[in-house]
Protein backbone atom coordinates (compact mmCIF):
# COMPACT_ATOMS: atom_id res chain seq x y z
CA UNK A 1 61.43 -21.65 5.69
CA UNK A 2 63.33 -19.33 7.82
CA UNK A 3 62.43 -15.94 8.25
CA UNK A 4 65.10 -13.24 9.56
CA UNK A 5 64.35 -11.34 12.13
CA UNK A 6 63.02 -7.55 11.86
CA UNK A 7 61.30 -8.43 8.60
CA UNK A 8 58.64 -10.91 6.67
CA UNK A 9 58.93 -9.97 3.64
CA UNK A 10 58.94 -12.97 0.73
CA UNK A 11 62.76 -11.26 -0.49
CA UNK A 12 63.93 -12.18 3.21
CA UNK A 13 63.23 -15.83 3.38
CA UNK A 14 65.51 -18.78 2.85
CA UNK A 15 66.00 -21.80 2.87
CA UNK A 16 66.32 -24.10 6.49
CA UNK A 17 69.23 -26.35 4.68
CA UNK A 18 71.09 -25.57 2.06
CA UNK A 19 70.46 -26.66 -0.85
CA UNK A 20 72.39 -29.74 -2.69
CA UNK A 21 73.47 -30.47 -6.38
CA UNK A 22 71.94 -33.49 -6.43
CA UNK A 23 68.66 -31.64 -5.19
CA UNK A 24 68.96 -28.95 -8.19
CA UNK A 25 69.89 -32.29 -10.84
CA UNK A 26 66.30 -34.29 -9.63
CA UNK A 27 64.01 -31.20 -10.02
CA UNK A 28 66.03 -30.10 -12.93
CA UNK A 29 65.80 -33.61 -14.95
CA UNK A 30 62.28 -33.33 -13.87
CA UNK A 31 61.68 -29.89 -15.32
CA UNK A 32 63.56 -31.13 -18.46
CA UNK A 33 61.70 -33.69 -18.80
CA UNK A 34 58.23 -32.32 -18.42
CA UNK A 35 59.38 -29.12 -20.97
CA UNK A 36 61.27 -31.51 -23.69
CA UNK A 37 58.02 -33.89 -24.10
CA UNK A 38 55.09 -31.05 -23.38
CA UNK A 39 57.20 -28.87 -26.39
CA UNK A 40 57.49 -31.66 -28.61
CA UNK A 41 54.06 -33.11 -28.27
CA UNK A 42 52.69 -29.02 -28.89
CA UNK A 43 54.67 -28.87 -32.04
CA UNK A 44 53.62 -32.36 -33.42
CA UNK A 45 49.70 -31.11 -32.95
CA UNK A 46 50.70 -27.58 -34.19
CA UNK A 47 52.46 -29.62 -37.51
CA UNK A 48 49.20 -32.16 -37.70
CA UNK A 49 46.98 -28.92 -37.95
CA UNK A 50 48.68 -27.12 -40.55
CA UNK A 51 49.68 -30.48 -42.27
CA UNK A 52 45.57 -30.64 -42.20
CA UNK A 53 44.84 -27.45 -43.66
CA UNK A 54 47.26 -27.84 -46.53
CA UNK A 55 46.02 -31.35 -47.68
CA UNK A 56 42.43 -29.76 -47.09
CA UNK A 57 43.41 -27.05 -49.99
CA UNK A 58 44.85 -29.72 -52.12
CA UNK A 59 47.95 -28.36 -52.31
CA UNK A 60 50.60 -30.76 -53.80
CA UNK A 61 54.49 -30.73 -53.65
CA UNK A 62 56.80 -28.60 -51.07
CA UNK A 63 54.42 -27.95 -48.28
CA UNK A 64 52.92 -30.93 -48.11
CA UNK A 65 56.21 -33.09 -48.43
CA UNK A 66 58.50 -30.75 -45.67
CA UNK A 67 55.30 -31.05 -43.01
CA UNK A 68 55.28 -35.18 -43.55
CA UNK A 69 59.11 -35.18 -42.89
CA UNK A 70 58.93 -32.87 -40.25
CA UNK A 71 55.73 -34.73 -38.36
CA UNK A 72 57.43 -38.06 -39.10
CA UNK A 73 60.71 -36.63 -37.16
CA UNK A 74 59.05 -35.32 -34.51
CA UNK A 75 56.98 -38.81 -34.13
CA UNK A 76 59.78 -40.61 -34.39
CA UNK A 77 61.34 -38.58 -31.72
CA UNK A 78 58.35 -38.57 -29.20
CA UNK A 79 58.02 -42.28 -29.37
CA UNK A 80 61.84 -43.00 -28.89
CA UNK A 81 61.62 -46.92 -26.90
CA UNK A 82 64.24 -45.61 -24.82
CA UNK A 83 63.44 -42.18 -24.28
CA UNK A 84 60.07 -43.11 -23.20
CA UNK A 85 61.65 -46.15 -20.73
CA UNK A 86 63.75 -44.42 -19.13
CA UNK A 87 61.57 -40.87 -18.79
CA UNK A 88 58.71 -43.55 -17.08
CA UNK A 89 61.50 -45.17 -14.95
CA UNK A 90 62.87 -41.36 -13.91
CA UNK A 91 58.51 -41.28 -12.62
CA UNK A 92 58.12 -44.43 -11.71
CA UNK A 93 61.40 -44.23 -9.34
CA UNK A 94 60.36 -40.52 -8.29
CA UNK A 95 56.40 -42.02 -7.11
CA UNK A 96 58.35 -44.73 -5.62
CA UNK A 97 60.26 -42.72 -3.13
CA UNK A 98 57.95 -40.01 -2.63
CA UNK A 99 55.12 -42.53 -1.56
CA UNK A 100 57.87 -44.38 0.60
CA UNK A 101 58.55 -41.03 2.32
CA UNK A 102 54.54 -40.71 3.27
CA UNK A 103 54.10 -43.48 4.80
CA UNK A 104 57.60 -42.77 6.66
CA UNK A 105 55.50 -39.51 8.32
CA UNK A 106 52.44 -41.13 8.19
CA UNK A 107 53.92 -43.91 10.95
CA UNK A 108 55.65 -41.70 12.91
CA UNK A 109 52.01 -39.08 13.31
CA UNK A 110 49.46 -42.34 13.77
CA UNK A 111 51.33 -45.11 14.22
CA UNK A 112 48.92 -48.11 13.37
CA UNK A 113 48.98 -51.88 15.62
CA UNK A 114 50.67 -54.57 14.31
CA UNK A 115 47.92 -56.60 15.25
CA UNK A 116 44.24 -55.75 13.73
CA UNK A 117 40.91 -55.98 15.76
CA UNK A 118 39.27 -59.35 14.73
């Protein structure tokens, strides 16, 4: 980060490069990501709780036939094939390149031989 001159103040600092759309779309998918399935999997426990409670009071009819649909949506939702493929491919890609990108560094700061000691 950059600092301008005459101050160091955290309001004054920005960024080296600008940043890209493409930038803002990977951390973005990523934040959508991690608050889509943390929400949903909150609100399943949260319905599994109360869905707990009422069955513990014996309580027969509405309640207990609007939490079932609702847990059975949200389960059906959170265990998606597809939305779980392709949210583990987004990672597994992600891990991928950022693992690539250390040992990029890590060559360049201690390059190792090619040949080992025997």
């Amino acid at each position: 980060l950059d600092r301008s001159e005459g101050g160091s103040s955290p309001s004054t600092v920005s960024p080296v490069l600008p940043i890209k759309f493409v930038t803002h779309c990977f951390f973005l998918t990523h934040k959508c990501i991690l608050l889509g399935i943390t929400q949903t999997i909150h609100l399943f426990n949260d319905l599994l709780r109360a869905y707990s409670r009422v069955r513990r009071m014996n309580v027969l009819g509405g309640p207990v036939r609007l939490l079932q649909s609702q847990i059975l949506g949200i389960k059906a939702h959170a265990t998606h094939p597809q939305l779980l493929e392709l949210c583990l491919t987004f990672y597994t890609a992600t891990s991928i390149w950022l693992v690539e990108l250390v040992k990029q560094d890590r060559q360049e700061l201690f390059p190792l031989p090619q040949q080992t000691p025997a």
